[in-house]
C-alpha atoms as a PDB file:
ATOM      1  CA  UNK A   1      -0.002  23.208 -35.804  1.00  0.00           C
ATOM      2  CA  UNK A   2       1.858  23.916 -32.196  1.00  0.00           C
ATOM      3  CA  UNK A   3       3.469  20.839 -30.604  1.00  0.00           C
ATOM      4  CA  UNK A   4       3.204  18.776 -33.766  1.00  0.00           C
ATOM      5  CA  UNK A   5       5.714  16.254 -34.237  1.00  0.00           C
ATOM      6  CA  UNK A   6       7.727  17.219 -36.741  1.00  0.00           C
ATOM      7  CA  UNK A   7      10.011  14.576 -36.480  1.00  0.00           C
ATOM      8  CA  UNK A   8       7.334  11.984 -37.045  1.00  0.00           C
ATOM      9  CA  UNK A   9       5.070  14.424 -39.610  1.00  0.00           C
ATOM     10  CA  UNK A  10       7.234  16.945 -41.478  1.00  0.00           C
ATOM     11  CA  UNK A  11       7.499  15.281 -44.842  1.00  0.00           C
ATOM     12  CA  UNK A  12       3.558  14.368 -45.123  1.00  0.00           C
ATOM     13  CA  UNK A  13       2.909  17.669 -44.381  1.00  0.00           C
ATOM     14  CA  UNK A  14       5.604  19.221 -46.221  1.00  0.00           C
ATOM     15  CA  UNK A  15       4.410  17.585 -48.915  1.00  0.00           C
ATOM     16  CA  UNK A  16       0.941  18.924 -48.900  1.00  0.00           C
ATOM     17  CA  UNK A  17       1.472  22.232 -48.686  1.00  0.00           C
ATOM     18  CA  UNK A  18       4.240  22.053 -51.723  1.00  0.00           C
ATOM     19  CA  UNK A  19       1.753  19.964 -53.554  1.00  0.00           C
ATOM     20  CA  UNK A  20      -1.087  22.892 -52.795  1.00  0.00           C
ATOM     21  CA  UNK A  21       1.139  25.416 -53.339  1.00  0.00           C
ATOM     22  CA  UNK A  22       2.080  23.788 -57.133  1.00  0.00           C
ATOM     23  CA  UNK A  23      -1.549  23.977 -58.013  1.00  0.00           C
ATOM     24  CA  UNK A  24      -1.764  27.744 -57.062  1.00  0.00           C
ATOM     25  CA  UNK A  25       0.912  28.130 -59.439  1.00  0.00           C
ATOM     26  CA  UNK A  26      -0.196  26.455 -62.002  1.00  0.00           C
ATOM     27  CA  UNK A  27      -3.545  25.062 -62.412  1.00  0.00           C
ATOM     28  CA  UNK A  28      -3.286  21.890 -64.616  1.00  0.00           C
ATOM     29  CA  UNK A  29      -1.356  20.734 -61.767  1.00  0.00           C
ATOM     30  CA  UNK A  30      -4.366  19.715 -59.485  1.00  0.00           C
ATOM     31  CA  UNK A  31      -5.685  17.561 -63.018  1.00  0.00           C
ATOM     32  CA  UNK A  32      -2.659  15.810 -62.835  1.00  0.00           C
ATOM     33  CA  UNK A  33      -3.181  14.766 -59.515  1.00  0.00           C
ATOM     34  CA  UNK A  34      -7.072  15.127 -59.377  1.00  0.00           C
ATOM     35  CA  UNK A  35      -7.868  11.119 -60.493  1.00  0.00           C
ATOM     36  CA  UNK A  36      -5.724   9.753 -57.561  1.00  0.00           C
ATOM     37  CA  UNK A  37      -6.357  12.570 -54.587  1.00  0.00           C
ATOM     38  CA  UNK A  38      -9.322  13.152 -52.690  1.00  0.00           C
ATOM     39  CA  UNK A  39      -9.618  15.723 -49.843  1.00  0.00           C
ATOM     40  CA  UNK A  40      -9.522  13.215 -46.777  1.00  0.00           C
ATOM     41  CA  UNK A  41      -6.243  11.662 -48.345  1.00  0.00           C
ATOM     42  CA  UNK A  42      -4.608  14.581 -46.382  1.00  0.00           C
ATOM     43  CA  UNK A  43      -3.429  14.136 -42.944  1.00  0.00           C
ATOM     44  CA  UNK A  44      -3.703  17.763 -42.103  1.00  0.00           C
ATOM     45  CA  UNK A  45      -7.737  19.010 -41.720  1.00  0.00           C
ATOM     46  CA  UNK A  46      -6.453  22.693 -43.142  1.00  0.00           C
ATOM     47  CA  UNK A  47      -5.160  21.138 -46.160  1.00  0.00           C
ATOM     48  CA  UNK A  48      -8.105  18.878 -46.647  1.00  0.00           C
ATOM     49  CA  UNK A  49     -10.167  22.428 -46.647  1.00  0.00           C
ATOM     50  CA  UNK A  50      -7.553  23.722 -49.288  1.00  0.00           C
ATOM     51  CA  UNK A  51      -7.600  20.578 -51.651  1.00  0.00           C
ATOM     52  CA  UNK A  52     -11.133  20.920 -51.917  1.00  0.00           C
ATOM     53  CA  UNK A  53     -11.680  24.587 -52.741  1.00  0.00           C
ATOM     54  CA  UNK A  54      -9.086  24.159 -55.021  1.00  0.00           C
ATOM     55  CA  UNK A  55     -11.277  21.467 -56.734  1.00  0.00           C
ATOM     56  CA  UNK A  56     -14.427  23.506 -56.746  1.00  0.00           C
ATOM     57  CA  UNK A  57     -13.270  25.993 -58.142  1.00  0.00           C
ATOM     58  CA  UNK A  58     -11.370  24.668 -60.564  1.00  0.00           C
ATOM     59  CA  UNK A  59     -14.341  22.420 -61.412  1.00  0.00           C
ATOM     60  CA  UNK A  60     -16.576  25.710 -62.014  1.00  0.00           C
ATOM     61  CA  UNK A  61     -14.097  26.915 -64.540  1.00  0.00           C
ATOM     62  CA  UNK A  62     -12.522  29.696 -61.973  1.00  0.00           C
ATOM     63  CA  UNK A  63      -8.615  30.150 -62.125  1.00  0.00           C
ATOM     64  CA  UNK A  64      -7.162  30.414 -58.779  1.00  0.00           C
ATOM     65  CA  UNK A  65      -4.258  31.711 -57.079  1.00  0.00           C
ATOM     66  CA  UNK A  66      -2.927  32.500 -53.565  1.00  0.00           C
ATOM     67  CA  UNK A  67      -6.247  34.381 -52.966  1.00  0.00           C
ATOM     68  CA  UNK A  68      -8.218  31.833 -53.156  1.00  0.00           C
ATOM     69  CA  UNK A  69      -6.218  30.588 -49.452  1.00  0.00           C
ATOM     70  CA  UNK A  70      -5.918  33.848 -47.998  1.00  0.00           C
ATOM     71  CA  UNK A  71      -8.095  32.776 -45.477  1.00  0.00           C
ATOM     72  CA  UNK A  72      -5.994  29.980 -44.394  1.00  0.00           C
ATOM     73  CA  UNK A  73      -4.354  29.701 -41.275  1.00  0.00           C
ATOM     74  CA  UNK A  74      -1.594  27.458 -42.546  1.00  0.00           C
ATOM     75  CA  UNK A  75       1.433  29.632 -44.045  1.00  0.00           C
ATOM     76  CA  UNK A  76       1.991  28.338 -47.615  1.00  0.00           C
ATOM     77  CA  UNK A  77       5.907  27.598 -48.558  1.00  0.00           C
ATOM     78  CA  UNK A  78       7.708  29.159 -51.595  1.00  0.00           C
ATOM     79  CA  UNK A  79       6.437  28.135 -54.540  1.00  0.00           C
ATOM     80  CA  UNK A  80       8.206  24.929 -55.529  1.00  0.00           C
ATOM     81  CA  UNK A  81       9.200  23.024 -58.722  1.00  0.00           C
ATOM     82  CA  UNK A  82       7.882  19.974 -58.403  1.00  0.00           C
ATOM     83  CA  UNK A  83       6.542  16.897 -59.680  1.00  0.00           C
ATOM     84  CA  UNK A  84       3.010  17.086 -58.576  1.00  0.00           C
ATOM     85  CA  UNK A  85       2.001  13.074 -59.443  1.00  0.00           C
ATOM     86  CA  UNK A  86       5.151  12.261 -57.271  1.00  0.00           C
ATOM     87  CA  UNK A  87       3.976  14.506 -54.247  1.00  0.00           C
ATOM     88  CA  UNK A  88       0.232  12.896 -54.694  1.00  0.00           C
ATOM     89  CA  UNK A  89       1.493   9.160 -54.885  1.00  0.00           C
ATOM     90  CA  UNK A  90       3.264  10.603 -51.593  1.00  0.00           C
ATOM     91  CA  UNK A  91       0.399  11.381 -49.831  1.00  0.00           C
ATOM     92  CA  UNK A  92      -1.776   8.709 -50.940  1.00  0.00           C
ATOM     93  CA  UNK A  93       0.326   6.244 -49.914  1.00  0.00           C
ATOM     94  CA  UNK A  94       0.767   7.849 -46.600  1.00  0.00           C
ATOM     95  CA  UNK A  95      -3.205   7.846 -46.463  1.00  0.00           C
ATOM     96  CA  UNK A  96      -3.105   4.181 -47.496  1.00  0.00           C
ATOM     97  CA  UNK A  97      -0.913   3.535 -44.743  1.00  0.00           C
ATOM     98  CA  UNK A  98      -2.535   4.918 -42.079  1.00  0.00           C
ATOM     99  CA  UNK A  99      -5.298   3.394 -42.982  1.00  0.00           C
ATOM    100  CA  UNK A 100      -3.579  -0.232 -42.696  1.00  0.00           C
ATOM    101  CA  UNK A 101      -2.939   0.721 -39.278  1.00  0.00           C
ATOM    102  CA  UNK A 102      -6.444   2.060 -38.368  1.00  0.00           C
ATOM    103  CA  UNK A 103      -5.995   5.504 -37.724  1.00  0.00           C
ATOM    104  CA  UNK A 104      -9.155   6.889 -40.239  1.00  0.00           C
ATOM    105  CA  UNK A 105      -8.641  10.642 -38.570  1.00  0.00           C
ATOM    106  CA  UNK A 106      -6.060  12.794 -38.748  1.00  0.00           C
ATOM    107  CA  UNK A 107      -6.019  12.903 -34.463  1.00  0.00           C
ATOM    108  CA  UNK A 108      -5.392   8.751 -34.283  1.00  0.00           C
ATOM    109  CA  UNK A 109      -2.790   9.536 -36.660  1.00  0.00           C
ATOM    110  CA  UNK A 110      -1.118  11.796 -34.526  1.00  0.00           C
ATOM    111  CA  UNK A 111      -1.313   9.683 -31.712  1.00  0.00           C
ATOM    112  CA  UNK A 112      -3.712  12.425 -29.891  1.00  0.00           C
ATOM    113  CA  UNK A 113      -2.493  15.339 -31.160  1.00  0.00           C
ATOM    114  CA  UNK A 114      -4.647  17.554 -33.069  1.00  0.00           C
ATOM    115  CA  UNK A 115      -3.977  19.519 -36.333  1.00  0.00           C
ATOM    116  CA  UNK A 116      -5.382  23.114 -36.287  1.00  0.00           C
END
């Protein structure tokens, strides 16, 4: 994510990687947040990837961990204690809003700049 503005994006995207990272820890976090979320409520593209292998495979029955990610370009933070329905109502409302304001991709959002 070079040359994103963090000023502007830091706490949405802070936000989705602690969320993420809460569900790798424990599992019955991504049902707690699983009715409200979907994959493209996510500003960032990698964490729209993550969100929904976390769902499949938790949907086939298959605990997951870090492993799952290992692939992942974008460097999980330390496992947090969090509140995972207050992280999700986070980033859906951050989806709802940039949808109020027209920007339906995550590089309108960013004024230009693109998430990798």
């Amino acid at each position: 994510m070079a040359g994103l503005d963090y000023e502007r994006h830091y706490g949405i995207l802070d936000a989705e990687r602690e969320l993420i990272a809460a569900i790798l820890e424990d599992n019955r976090a991504y049902r707690a947040v699983s009715h409200l979320l979907l994959p493209d409520h996510f500003l960032s593209p990698e964490h729209q990837r993550q969100f929904a292998a976390i769902g499949r495979a938790i949907e086939r029955g298959r605990p997951i961990d870090r492993s799952l990610l290992a692939a992942g370009s974008c460097p999980m933070v330390a496992l947090p204690r969090i509140d995972p329905l207050d992280y999700a109502l986070m980033i859906y409302g951050s989806h709802l809003g940039r949808e109020a304001v027209g920007a339906r991709s995550p590089a309108t959002a960013l004024d230009g700049i693109t998430l990798s």
